[in-house]
Protein backbone atom coordinates (compact mmCIF):
# COMPACT_ATOMS: atom_id res chain seq x y z
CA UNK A 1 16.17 -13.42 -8.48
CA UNK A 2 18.67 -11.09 -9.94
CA UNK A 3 19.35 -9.30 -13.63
CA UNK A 4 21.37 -7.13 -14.63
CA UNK A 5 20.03 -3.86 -16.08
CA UNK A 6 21.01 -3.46 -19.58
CA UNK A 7 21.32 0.32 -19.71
CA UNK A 8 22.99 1.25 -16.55
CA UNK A 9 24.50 -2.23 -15.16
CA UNK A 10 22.30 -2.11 -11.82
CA UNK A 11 22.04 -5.41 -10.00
CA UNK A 12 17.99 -5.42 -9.89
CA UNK A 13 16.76 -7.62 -7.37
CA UNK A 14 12.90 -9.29 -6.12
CA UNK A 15 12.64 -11.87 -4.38
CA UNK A 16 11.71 -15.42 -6.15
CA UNK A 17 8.66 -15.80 -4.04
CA UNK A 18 7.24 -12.56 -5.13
CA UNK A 19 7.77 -13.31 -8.72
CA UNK A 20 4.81 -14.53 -11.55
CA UNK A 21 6.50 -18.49 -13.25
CA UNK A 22 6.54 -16.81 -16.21
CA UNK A 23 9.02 -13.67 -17.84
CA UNK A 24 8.05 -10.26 -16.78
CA UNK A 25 9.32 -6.37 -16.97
CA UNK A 26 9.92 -4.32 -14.17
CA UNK A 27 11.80 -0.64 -13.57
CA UNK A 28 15.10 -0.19 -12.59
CA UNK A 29 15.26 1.80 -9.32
CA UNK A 30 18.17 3.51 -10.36
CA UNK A 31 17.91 3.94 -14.54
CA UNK A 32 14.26 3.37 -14.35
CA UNK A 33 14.54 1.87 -17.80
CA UNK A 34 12.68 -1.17 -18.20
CA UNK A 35 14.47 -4.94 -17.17
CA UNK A 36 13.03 -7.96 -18.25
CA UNK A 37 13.27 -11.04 -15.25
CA UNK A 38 13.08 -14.42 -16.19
CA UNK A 39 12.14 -16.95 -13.54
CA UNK A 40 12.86 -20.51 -13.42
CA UNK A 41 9.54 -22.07 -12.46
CA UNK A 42 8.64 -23.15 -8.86
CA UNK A 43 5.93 -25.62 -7.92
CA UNK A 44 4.79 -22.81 -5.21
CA UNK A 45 5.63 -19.66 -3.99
CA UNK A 46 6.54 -18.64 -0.45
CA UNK A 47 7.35 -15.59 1.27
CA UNK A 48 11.41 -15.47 2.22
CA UNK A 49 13.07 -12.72 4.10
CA UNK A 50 15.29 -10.62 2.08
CA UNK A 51 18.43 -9.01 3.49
CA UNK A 52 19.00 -5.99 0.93
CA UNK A 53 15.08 -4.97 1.38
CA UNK A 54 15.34 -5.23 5.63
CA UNK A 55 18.87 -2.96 5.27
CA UNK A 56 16.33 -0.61 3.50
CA UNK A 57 13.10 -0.93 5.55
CA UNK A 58 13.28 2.79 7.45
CA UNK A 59 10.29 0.57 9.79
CA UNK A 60 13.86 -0.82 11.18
CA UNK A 61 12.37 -4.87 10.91
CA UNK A 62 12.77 -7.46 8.54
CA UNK A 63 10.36 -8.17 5.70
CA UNK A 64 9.45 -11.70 7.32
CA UNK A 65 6.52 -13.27 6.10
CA UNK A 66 4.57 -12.70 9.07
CA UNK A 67 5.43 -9.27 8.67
CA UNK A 68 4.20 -7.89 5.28
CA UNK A 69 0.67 -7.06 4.85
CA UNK A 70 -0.82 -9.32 1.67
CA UNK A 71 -2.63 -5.81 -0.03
CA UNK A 72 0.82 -5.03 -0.99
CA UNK A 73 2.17 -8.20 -2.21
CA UNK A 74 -1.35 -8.46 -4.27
CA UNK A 75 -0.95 -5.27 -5.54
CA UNK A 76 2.17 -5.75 -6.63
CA UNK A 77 1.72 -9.51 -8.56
CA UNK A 78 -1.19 -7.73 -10.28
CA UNK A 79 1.09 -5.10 -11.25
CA UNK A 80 3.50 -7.25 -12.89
CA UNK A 81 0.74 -9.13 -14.86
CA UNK A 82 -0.26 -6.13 -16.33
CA UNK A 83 3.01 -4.98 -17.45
CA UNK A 84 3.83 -8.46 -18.43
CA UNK A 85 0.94 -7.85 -21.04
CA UNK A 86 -2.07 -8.86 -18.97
CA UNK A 87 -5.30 -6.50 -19.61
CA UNK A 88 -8.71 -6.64 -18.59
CA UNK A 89 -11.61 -4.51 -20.12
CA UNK A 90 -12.66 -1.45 -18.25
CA UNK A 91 -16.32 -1.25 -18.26
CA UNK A 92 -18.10 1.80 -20.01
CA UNK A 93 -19.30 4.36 -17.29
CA UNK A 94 -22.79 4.35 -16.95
CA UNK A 95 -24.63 8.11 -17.43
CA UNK A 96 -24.38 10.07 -13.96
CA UNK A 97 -28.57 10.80 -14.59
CA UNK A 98 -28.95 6.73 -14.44
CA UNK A 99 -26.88 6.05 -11.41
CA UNK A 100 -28.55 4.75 -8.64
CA UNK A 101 -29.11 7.07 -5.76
CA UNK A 102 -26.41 7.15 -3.30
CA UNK A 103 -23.69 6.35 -6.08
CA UNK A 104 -20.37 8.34 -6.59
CA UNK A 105 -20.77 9.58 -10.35
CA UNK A 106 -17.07 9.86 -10.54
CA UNK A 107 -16.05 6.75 -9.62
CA UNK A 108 -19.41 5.04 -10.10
CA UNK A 109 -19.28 3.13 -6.82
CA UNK A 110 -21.12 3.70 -3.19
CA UNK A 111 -19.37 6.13 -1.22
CA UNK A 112 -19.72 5.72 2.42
CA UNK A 113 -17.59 7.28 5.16
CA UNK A 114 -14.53 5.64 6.07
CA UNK A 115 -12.31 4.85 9.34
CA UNK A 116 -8.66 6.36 9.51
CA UNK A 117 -6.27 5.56 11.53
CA UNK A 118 -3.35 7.86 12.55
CA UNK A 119 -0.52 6.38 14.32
CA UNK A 120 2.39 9.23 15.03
CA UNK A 121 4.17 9.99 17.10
CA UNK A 122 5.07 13.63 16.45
CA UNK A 123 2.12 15.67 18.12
CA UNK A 124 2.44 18.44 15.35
CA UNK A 125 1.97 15.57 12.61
CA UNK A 126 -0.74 14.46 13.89
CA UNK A 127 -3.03 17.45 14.14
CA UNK A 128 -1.52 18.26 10.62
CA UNK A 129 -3.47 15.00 9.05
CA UNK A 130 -6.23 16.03 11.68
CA UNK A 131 -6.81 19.41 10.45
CA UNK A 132 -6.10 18.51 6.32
CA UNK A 133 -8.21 15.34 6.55
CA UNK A 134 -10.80 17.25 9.18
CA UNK A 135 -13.71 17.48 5.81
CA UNK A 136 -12.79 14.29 3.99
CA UNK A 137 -14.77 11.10 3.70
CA UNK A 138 -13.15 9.63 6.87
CA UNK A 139 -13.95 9.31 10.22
CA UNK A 140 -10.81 10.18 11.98
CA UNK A 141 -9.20 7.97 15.23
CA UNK A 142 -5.88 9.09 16.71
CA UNK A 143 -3.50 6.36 18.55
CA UNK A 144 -1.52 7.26 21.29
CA UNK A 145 0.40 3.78 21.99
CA UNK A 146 0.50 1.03 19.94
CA UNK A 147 -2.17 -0.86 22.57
CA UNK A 148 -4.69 1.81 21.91
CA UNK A 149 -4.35 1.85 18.48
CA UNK A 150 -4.60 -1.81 18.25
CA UNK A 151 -7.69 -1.88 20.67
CA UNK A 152 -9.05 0.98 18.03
CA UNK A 153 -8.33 -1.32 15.14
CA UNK A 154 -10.11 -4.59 16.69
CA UNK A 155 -13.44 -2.11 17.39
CA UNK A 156 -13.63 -0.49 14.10
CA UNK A 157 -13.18 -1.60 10.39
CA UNK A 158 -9.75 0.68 9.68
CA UNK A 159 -9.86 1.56 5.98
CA UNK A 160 -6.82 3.88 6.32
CA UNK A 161 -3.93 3.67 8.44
CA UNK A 162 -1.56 6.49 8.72
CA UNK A 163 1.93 5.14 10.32
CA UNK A 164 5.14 6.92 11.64
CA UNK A 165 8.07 4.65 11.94
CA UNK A 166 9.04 6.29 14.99
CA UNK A 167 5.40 5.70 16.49
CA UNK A 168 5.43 4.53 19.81
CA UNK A 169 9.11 3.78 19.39
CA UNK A 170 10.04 2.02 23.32
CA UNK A 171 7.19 -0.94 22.26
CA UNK A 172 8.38 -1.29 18.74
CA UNK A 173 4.64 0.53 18.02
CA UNK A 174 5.28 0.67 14.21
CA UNK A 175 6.01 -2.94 13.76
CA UNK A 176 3.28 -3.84 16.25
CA UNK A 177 0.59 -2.73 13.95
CA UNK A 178 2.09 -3.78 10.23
CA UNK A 179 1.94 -7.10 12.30
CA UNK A 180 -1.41 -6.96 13.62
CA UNK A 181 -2.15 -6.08 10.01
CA UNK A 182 -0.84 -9.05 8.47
CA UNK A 183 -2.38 -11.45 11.09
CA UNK A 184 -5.94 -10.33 9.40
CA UNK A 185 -7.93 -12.50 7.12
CA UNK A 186 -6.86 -11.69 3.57
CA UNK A 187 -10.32 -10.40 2.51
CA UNK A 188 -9.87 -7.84 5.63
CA UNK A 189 -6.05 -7.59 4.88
CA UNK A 190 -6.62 -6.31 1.63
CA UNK A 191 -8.73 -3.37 2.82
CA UNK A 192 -6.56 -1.57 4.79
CA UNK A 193 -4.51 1.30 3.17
CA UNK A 194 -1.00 1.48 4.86
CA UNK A 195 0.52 5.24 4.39
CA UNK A 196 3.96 5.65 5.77
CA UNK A 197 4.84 9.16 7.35
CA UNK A 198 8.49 9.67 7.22
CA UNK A 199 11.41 12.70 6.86
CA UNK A 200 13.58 9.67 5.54
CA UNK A 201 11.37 8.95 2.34
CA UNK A 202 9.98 10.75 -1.02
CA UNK A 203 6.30 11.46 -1.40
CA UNK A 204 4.84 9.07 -3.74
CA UNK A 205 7.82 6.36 -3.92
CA UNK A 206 6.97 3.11 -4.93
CA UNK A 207 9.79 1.56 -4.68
CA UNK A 208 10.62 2.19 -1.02
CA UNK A 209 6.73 1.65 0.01
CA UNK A 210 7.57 -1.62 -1.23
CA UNK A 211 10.39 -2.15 0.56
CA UNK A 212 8.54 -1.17 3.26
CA UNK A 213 5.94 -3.17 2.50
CA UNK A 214 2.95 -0.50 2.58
CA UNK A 215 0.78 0.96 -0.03
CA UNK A 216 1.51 4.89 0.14
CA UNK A 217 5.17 7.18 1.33
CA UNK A 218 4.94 10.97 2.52
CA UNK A 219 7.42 12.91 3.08
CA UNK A 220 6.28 14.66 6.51
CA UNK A 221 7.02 18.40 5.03
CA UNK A 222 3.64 17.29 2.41
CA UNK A 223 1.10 16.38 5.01
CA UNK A 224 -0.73 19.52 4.15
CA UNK A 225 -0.73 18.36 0.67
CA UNK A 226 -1.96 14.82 1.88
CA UNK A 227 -5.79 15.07 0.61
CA UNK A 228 -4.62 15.49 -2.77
CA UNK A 229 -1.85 12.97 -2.59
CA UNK A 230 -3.98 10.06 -1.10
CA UNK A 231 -6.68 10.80 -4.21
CA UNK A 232 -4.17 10.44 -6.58
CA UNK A 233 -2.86 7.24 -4.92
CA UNK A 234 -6.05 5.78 -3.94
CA UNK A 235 -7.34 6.50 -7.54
CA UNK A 236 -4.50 4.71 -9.17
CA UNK A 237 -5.47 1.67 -6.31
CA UNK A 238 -8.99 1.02 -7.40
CA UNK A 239 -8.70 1.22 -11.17
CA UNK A 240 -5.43 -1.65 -10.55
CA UNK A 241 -8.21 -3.49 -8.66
CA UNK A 242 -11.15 -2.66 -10.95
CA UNK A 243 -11.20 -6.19 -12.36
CA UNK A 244 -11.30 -7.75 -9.33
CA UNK A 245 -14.31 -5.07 -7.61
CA UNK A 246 -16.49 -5.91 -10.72
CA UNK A 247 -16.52 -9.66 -10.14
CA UNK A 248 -17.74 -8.99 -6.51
CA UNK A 249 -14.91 -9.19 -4.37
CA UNK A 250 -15.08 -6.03 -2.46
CA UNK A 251 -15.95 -2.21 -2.77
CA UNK A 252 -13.39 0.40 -3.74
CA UNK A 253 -11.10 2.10 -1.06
């Protein structure tokens, strides 16, 4: 699907399969002024590669549909519904004296530790995230190859993955695990948090993290700024999801 922006003639492009049957609003990436799409209607939607996005993709493969992780395309229909007009009521935050024990008065859910991944294959990057992350909520596993870090990721419940495009770069490491990600059941899917490590990208850039199909992009000179950054991110995440957390299906990230 393709429209031209009205305010600085930029061919924006998403792919049909991605897109809600009904007109929507979304920002140009070069303007960033607001374009409305309007899709013909399709009996069903299905994932198609996209040559523009893989010339893009610094992971250096295709965005097949066996390749992109469903949190992201999820996140993103849900974000289009809600600029489309879509709302749903926040609930009022109970008192922190009449939360339950064990409950995180700031974002009124149960915090438990978490498992984080880091796949990178810069040695100085790593301990970086090791020492900045070293007092955070997670539990922290480091994967040398793209074997081990898969073997890691089938014995623990990964909540965060950290991922250098250059990781494990002679077996294709990188696209190994976005892969091994997507094979997942969607409720599993969904629950892994896909940062991408990269010189080549802005911190905090949504376009390119999706059209690199993860959820978070740091520029490697702010991984000492990465607690703050994933907070900001990761609060933005659950209140997008709130809705769907309330009705029961899942927790939080």
């Amino acid at each position: 699907m393709n429209q031209m922006c009205p305010s600085c003639g930029f061919d924006v492009h998403i792919d049909d399969s991605q897109a809600p049957p009904y007109a929507f609003t979304m920002e140009c990436p070069r303007c960033r002024k607001t374009v409305t799409m309007s899709p013909p209607p399709k009996p069903e939607a299905t994932l198609k590669s996209d040559a523009t996005m893989a010339r893009t993709n610094v992971m250096g493969a295709p965005n097949t549909k066996a390749g992109i992780p469903g949190n992201l395309q999820e996140t993103m229909m849900m974000f289009m519904q809600m600029m489309a007009g879509a709302t749903a009521a926040t609930p009022v935050a109970a008192p922190t004296a009449a939360l339950p024990k064990g409950i995180d008065p700031k974002t009124g859910y149960a915090w438990a530790r978490k498992n984080m991944l880091i796949c990178c294959a810069d040695q100085n990057q790593r301990q970086v995230i090791e020492q900045t992350m070293g007092d955070s909520r997670y539990d922290i596993h480091v994967g040398q190859t793209s074997a081990q870090a898969l073997e890691i990721m089938h014995d623990v419940k990964v909540d965060l993955l950290v991922l250098d495009p250059q990781f494990d770069a002679a077996r294709q490491g990188g696209i190994a695990v976005l892969r091994h990600v997507s094979s997942l059941m969607p409720k599993y899917r969904r629950r892994v948090y896909i940062v991408l490590v990269s010189p080549q990208v802005k911190t905090l850039d949504t376009y390119m993290a999706f059209l690199n199909c993860v959820n978070l992009t740091v520029n490697s000179d702010d991984l000492e700024s990465l607690p703050a950054i994933l907070e900001k991110s990761l609060k933005d995440f659950n209140e997008l999801y709130r809705p769907y957390f309330e009705s029961g299906g899942g927790t939080p990230l």
